[in-house]
Protein backbone atom coordinates (compact mmCIF):
# COMPACT_ATOMS: atom_id res chain seq x y z
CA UNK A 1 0.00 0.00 0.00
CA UNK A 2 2.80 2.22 0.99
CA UNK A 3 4.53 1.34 -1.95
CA UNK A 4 1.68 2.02 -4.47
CA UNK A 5 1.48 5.66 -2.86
CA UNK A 6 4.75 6.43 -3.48
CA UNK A 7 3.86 5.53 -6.72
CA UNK A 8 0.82 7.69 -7.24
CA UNK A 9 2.44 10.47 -5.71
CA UNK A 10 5.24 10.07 -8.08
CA UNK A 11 3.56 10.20 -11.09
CA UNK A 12 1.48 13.55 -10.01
CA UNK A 13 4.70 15.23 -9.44
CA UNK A 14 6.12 14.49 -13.08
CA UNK A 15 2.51 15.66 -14.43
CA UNK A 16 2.87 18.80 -12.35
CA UNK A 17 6.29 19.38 -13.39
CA UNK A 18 6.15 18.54 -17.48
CA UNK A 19 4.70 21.85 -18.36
CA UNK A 20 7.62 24.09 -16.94
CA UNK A 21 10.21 21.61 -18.18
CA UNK A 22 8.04 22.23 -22.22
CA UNK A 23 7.94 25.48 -21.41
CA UNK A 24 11.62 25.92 -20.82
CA UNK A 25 12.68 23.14 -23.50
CA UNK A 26 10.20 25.62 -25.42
CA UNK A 27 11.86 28.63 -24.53
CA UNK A 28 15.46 27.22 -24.98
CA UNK A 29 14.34 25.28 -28.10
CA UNK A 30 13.34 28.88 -29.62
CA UNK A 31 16.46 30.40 -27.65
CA UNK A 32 18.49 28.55 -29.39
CA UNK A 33 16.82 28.85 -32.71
CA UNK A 34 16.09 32.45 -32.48
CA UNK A 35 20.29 32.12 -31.74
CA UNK A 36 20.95 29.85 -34.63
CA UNK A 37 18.88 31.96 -36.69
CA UNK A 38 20.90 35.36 -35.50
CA UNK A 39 24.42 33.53 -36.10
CA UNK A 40 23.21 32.40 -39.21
CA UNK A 41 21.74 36.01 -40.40
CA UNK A 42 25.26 37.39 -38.80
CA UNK A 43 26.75 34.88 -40.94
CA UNK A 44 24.96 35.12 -43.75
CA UNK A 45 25.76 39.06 -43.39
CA UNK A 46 29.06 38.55 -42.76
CA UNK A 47 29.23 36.30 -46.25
CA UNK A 48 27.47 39.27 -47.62
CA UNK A 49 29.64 41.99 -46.62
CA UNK A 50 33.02 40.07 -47.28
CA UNK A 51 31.47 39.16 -50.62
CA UNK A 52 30.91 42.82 -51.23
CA UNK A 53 34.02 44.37 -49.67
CA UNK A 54 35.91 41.58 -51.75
CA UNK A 55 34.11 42.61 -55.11
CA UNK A 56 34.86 46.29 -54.09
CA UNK A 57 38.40 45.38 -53.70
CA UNK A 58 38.34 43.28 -56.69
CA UNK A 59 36.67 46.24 -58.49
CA UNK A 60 39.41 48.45 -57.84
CA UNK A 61 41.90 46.12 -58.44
CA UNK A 62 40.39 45.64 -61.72
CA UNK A 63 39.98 48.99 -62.33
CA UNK A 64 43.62 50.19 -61.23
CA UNK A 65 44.60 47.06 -63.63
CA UNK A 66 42.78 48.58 -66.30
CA UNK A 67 43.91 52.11 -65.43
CA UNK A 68 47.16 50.56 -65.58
CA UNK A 69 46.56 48.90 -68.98
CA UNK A 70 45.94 52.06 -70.52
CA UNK A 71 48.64 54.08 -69.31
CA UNK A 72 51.32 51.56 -70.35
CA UNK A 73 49.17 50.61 -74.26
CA UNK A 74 51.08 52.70 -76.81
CA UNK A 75 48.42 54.41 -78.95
CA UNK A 76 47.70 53.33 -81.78
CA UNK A 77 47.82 55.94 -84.72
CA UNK A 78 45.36 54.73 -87.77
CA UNK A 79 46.73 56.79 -91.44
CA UNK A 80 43.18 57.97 -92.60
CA UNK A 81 43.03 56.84 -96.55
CA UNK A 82 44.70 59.16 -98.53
CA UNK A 83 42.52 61.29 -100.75
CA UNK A 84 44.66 61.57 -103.92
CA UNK A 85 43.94 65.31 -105.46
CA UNK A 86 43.46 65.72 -109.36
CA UNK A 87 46.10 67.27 -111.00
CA UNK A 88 45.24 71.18 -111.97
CA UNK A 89 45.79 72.08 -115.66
CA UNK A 90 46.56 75.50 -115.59
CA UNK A 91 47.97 77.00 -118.61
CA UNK A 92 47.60 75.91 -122.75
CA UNK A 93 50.47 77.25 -124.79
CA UNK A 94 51.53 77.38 -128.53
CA UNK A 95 54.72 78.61 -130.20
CA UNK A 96 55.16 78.30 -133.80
CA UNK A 97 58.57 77.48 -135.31
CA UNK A 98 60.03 77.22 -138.98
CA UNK A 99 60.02 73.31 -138.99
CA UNK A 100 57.39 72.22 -136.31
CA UNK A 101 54.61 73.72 -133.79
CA UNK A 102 54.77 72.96 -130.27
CA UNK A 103 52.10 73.07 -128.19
CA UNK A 104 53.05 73.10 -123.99
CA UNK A 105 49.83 71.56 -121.34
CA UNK A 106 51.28 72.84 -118.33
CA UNK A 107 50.05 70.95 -114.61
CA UNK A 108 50.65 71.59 -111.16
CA UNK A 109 51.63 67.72 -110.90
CA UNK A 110 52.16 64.87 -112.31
CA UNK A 111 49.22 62.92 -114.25
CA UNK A 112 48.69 60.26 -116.71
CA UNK A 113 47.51 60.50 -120.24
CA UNK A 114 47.17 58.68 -123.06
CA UNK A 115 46.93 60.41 -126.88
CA UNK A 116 44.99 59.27 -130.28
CA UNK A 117 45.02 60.11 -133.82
CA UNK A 118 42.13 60.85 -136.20
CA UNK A 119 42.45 60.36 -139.71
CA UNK A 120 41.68 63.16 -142.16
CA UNK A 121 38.23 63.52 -142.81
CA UNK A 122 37.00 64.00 -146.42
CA UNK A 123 34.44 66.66 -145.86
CA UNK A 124 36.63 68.61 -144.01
CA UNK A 125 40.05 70.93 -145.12
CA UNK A 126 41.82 69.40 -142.10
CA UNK A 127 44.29 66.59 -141.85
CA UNK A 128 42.79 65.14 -139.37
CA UNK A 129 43.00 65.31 -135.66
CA UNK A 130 45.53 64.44 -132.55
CA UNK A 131 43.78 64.07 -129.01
CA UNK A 132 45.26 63.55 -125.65
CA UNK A 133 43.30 62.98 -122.52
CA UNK A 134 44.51 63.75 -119.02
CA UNK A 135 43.33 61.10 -116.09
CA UNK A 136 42.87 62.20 -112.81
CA UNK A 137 42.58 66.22 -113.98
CA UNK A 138 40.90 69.15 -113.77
CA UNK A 139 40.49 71.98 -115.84
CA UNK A 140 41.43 75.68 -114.60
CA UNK A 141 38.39 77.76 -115.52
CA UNK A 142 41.30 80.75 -116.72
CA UNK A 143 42.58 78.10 -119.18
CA UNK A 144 41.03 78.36 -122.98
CA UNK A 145 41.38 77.17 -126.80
CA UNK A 146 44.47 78.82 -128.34
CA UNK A 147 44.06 79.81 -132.13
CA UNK A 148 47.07 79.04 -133.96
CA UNK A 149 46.28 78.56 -137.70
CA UNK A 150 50.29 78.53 -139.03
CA UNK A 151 50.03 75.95 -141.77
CA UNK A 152 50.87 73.02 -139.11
CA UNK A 153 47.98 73.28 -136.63
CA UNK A 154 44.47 75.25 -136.87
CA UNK A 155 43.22 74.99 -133.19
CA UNK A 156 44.43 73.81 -129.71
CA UNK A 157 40.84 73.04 -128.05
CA UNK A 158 40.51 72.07 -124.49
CA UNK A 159 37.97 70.92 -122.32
CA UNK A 160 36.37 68.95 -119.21
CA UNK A 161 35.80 66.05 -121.33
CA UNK A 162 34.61 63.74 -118.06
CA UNK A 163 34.34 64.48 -114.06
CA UNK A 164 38.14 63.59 -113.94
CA UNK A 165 39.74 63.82 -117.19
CA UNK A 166 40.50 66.87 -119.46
CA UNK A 167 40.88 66.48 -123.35
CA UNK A 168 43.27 68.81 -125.48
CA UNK A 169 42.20 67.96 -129.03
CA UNK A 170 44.58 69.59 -131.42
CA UNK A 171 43.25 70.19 -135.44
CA UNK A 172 45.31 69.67 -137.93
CA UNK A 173 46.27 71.69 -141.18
CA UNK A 174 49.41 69.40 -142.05
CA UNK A 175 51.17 66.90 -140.32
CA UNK A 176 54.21 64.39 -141.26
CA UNK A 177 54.95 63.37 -137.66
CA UNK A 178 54.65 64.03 -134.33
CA UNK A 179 56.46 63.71 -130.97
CA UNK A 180 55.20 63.31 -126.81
CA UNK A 181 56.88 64.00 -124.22
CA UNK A 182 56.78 65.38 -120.77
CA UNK A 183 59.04 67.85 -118.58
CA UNK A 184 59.03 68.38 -115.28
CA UNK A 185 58.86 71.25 -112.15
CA UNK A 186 56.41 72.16 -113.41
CA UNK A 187 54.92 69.50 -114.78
CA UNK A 188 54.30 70.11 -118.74
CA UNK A 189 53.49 68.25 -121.53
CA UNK A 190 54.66 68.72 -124.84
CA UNK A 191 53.88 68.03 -128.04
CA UNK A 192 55.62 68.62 -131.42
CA UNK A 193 54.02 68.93 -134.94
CA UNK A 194 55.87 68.33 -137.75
CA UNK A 195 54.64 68.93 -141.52
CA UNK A 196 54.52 71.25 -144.65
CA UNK A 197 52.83 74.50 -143.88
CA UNK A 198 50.85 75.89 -146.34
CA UNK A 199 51.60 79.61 -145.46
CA UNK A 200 55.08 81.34 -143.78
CA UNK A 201 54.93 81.58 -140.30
CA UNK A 202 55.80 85.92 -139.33
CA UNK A 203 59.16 86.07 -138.02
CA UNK A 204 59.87 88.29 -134.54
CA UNK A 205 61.95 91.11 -134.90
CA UNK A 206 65.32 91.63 -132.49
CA UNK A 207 64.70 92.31 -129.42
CA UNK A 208 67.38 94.84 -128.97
CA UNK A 209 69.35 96.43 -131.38
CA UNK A 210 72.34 97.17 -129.22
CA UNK A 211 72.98 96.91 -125.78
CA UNK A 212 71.95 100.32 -123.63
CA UNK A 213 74.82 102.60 -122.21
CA UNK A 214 77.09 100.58 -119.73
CA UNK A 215 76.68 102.95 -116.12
CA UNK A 216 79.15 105.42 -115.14
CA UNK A 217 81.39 103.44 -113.07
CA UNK A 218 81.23 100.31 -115.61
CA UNK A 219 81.97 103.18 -118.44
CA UNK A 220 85.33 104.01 -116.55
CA UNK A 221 86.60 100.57 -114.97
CA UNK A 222 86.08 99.92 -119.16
CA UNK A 223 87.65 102.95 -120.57
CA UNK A 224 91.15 101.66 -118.35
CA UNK A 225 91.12 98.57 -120.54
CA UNK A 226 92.82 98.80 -124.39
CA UNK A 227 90.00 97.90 -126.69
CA UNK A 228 90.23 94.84 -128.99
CA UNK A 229 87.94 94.52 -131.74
CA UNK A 230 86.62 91.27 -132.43
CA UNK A 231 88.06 90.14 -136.07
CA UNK A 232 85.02 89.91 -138.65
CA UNK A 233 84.57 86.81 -139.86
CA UNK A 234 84.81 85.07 -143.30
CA UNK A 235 81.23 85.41 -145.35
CA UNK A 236 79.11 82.74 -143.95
CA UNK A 237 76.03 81.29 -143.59
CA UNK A 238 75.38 82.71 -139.80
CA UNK A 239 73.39 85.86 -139.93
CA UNK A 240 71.76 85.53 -136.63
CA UNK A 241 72.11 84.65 -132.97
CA UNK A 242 69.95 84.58 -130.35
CA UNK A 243 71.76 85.34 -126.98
CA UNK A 244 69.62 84.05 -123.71
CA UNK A 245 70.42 85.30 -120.19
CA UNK A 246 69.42 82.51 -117.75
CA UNK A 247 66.84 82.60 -115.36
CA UNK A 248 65.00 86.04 -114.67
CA UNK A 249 62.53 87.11 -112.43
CA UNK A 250 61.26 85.00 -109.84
CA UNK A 251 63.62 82.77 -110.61
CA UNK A 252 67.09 84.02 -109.51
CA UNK A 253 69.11 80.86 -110.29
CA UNK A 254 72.24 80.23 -108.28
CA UNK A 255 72.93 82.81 -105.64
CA UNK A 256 76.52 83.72 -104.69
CA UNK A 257 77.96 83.89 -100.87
CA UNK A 258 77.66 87.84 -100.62
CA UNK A 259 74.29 86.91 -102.24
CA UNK A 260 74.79 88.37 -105.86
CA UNK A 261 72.18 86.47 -108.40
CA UNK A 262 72.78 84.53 -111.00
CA UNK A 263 70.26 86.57 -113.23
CA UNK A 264 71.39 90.02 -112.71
CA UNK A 265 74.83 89.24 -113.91
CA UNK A 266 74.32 86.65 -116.89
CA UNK A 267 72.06 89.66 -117.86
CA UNK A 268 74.95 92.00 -117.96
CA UNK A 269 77.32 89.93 -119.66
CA UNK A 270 74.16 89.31 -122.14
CA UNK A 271 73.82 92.79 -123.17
CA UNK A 272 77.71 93.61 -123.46
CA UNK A 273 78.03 90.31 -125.75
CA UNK A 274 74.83 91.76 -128.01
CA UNK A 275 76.22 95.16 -128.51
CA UNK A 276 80.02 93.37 -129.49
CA UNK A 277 78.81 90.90 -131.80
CA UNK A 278 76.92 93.44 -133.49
CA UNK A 279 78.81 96.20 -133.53
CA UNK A 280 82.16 94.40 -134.29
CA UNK A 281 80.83 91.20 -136.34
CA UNK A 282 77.77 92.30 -137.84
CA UNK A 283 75.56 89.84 -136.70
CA UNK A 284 71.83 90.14 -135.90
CA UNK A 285 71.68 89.89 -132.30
CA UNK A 286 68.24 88.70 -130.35
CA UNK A 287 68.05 88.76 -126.93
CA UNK A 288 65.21 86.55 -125.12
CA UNK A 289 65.24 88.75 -122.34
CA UNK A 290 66.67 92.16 -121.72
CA UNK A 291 65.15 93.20 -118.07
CA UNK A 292 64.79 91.01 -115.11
CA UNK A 293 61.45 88.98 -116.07
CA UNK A 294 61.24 85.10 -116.03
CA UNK A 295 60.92 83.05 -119.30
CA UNK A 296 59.85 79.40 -120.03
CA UNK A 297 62.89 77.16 -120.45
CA UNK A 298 60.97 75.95 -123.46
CA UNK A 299 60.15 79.90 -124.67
CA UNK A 300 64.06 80.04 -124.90
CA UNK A 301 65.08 77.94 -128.03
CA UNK A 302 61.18 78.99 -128.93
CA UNK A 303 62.16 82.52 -129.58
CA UNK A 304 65.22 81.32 -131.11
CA UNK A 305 62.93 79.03 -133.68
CA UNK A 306 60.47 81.60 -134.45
CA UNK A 307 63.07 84.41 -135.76
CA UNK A 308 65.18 81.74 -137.99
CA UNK A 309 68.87 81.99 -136.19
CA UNK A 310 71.55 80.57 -136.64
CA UNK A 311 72.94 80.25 -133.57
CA UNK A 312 72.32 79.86 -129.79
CA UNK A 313 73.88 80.73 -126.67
CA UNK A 314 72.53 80.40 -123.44
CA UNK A 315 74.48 82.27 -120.53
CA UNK A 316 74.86 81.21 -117.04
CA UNK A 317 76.90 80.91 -113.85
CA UNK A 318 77.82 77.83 -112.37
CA UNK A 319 77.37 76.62 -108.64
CA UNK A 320 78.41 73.83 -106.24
CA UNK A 321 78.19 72.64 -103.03
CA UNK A 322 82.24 72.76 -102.95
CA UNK A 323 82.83 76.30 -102.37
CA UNK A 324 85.78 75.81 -104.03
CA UNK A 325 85.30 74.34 -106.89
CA UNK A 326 86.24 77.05 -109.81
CA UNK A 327 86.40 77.50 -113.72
CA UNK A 328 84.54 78.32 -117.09
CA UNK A 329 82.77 75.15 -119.06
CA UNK A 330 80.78 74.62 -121.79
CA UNK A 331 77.82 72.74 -122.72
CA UNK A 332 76.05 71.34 -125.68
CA UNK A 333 72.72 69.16 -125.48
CA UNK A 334 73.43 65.32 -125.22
CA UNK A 335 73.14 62.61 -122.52
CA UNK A 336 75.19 63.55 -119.23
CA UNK A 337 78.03 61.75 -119.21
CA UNK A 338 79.17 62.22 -115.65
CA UNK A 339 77.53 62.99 -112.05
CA UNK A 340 78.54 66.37 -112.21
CA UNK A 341 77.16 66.78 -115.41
CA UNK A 342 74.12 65.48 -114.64
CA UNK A 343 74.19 67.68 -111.32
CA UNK A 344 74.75 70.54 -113.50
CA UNK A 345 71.57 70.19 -115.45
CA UNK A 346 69.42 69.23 -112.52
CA UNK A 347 70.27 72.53 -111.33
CA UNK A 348 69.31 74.56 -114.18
CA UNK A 349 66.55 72.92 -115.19
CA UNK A 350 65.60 73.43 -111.53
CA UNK A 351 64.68 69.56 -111.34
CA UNK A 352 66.07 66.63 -109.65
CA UNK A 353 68.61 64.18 -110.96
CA UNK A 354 65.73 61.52 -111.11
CA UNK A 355 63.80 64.04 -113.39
CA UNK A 356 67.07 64.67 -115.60
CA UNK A 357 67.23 60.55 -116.38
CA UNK A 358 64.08 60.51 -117.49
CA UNK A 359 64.48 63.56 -119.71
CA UNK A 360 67.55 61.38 -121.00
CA UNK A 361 65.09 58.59 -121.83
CA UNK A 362 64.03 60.53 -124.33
CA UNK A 363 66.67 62.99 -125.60
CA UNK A 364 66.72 59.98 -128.07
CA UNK A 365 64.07 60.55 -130.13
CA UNK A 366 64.47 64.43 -129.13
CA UNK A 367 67.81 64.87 -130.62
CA UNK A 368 67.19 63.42 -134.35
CA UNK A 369 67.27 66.62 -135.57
CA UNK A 370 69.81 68.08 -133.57
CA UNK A 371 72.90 69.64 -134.96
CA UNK A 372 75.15 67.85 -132.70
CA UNK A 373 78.60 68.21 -134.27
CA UNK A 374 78.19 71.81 -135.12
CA UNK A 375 76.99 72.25 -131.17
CA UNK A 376 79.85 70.67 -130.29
CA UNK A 377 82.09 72.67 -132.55
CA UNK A 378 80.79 75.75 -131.70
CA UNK A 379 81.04 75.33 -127.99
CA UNK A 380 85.12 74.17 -128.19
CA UNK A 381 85.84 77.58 -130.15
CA UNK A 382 83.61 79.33 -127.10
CA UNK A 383 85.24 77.21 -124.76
CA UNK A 384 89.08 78.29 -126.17
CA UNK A 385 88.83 81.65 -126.69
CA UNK A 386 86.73 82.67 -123.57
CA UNK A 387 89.72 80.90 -121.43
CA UNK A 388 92.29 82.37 -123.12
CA UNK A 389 90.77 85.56 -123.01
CA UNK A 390 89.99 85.28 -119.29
CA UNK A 391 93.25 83.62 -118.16
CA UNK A 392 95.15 86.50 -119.56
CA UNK A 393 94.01 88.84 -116.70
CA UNK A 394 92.38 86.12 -114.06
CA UNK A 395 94.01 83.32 -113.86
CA UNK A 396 90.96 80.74 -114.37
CA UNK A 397 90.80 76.69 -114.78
CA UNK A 398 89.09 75.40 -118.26
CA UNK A 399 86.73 72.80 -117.37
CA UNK A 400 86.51 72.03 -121.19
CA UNK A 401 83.45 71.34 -123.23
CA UNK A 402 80.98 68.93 -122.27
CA UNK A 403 77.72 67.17 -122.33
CA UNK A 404 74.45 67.73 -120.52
CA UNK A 405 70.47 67.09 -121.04
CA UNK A 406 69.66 70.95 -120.82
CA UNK A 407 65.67 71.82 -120.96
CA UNK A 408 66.95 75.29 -122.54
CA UNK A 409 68.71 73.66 -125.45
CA UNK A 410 65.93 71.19 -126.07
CA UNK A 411 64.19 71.79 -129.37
CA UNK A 412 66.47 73.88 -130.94
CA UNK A 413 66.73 73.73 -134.80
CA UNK A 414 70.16 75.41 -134.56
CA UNK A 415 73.87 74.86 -133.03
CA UNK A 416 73.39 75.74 -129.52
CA UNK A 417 75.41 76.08 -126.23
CA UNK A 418 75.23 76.66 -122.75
CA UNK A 419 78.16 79.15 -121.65
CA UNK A 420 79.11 78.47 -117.26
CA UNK A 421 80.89 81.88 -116.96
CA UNK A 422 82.56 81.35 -113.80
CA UNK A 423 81.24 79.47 -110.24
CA UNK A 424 79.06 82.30 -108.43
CA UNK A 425 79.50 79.80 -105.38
CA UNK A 426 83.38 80.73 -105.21
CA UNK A 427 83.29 83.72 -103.26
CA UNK A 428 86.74 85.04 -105.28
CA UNK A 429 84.49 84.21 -108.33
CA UNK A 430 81.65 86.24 -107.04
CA UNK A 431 83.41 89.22 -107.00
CA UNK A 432 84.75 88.63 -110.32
CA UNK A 433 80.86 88.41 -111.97
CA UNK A 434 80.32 91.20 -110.46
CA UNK A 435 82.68 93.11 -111.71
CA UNK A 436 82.20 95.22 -114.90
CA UNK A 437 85.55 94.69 -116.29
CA UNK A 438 85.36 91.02 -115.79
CA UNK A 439 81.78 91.36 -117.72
CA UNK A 440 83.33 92.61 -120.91
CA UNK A 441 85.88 90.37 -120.64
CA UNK A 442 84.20 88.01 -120.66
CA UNK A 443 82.04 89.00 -123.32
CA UNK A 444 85.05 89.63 -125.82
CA UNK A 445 85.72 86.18 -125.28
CA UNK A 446 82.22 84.48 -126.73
CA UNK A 447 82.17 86.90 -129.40
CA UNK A 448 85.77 86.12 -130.24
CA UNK A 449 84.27 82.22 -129.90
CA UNK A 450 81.50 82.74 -132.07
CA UNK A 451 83.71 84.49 -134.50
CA UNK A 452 86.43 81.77 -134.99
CA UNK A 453 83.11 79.27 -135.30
CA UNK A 454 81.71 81.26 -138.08
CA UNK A 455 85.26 81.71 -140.08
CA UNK A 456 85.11 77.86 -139.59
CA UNK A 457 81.69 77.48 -140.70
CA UNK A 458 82.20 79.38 -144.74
């Protein structure tokens, strides 16, 4: 009995005491989820905020890499396409000469063409027509048709003939043959008619009869100095010359040390030679220029064409990057057969030696009616008697005679030379060209050179 008591009582005390024990299992259960749930938000959090604070790192890691990346990148420079600019044709020329017409298409660069020729047409009087077209060109509005009408050629017409190409369409009165060819600085091209004209082309009359009164203080350094006529020579076929002073105007050709030019004093030994060789030989005497104005190379042996001489002498002063480098040569037209000849010509053709070969390329065809032996005769007696004259009061090297591929003497239709009176680069030199005494002297010696050609020419 006592025993099942114990047992009762027992058993009420567990039922009495279960719902505190729930309740605090309760409690702690939740305790210690609410606590599992808080570490696991914290951690969660703390994930969340490492994750971030590592992208943010990461970020500017990756952006200081970058940063990096394009401070250290050379840039990168991309050539925009180049926009090649038609060539401008700016100027249509014609001169007419005894034996051919030459027509000049002058450009302010290079450009490619191609010509054709039209047979004669039976309703028409003409002998047809020659056309060249220009690629990649266009036509300056100032430029126009040039009326020639000489017995060779009619017309020179020109036009816009497409967007990019311009045609120069040349009608014909006569024609036997024809020649193309370019030059260069400015760009030109040329083209030579050759036929039977039906009329006489006019003839230009001299440009000066006689040289003007030397200045006051040329007149006396001259009056010091015993005159010495030029002998006359044997009766001969050479009634005229046409003397050419080089360069002119904008163009001052070489320029010394003390900065005389090239122009002003080829001029003045120009005019002296004139007034000698006609006062003394008799000659006609044409000048091409006779103040300081600038001249077509081509215009040159042009002039010299048109008025029917007999001659040609083109005067200059020579240059070189050798300061010392001294002497009187003289040229006649032919392929360069040195460097230094071929330096020579660059120079006054105002080119470049690349430009000078290819005018060789075609000094070929060029020269088939050049007077080559009676150039080259004519420039040895120039050559002789301008040293000898020179040397006897300035002791001066010859150089000799040689050979060049001269613009100036291209197309002449007569024996023609190119007189280097002395090097304007040697100071010493300088002076000399300068000098008005050294100027006649100089000019005694061509005439007495042209003089000793003619005798030999009878």
């Amino acid at each position: 009995m006592g025993g099942n008591m114990l047992r009762i009582i027992c058993f009420f005390v567990l039922v009495m005491l279960l719902p505190v024990c729930g309740s605090a299992s309760a409690e702690e259960s939740n305790s210690a989820k609410a606590g599992a749930k808080s570490g696991t938000d914290k951690s969660v959090k703390g994930k969340a905020a490492k994750k971030k604070a590592k992208k943010t790192v990461t970020k500017k890691a990756d952006s200081k890499r970058v940063k990096a990346r394009k401070d250290h990148v050379p840039a990168v420079h991309v050539k925009p396409p180049e926009v090649k600019l038609p060539a401008n044709v700016k100027e249509l020329r014609s001169w007419s000469n005894p034996d051919y017409t030459r027509i000049a298409v002058t450009l302010d660069r290079e450009a490619t063409f191609e010509y054709h020729r039209i047979g004669q047409n039976p309703e028409s009087n003409l002998a047809g027509r020659l056309y060249l077209d220009i690629n990649g060109a266009r036509l300056n509005p100032d430029v126009k048709d040039v009326p020639v009408a000489d017995g060779l050629l009619k017309t020179a017409r020109i036009a816009q003939y497409r967007q990019d190409t311009v045609r120069v369409v040349l009608d014909l009165e006569s024609i036997k043959d024809y020649k193309i060819f370019t030059f260069s600085d400015p760009f030109r091209i040329m083209i030579d008619i050759r036929g039977d004209r039906r009329q006489e082309i006019s003839t230009l009359k001299p440009v000066i009869e006689a040289a003007p009164p030397a200045p006051p203080v040329a007149r006396d350094q001259a009056a010091n100095k015993p005159h010495q006529k030029v002998p006359p020579p044997a009766v001969s076929k050479v009634r005229r010359i046409v003397i050419d002073p080089g360069h002119g105007g904008h163009d001052p050709g070489a320029v010394g040390p003390d900065g005389t030019k090239e122009k002003d004093v080829v001029l003045a030994i120009g005019l002296k030679l004139a007034k000698k060789l006609r006062e003394e030989i008799g000659l006609d005497v044409v000048m091409t220029r006779t103040t300081d104005v600038f001249l077509e190379l081509q215009e040159r042996t042009a002039i010299a064409n048109q008025v029917g001489a007999d001659l040609f002498l083109s005067i200059h002063a020579n240059a070189a990057p050798n300061r010392s480098a001294s002497g009187i040569e003289t040229y006649y037209l032919s392929l360069a057969k040195t460097e230094k000849a071929a330096q020579l010509a660059a120079k006054e053709n105002g080119t470049s030696l690349e430009k000078v070969s290819m005018l060789q390329a075609v000094l070929f065809d060029l020269m088939a009616n050049y007077k080559i032996n009676d150039s080259a005769h004519l420039a040895e007696m120039v050559q002789k008697e301008l040293h000898k004259k020179v040397d006897s009061r300035w002791p001066v090297k010859s150089l000799g005679v040689k050979q060049g591929p001269f613009y100036v003497l291209v197309g002449a239709s007569m024996p023609s030379i190119l007189v280097e009176t002395a090097f304007l680069s040697n100071e010493k030199e300088e002076q000399r060209l300068k000098d008005a005494h050294y100027q006649d002297t100089t000019a005694d010696g061509i005439a007495v050179g042209v003089s000793a050609y003619i005798s030999g020419a009878k």
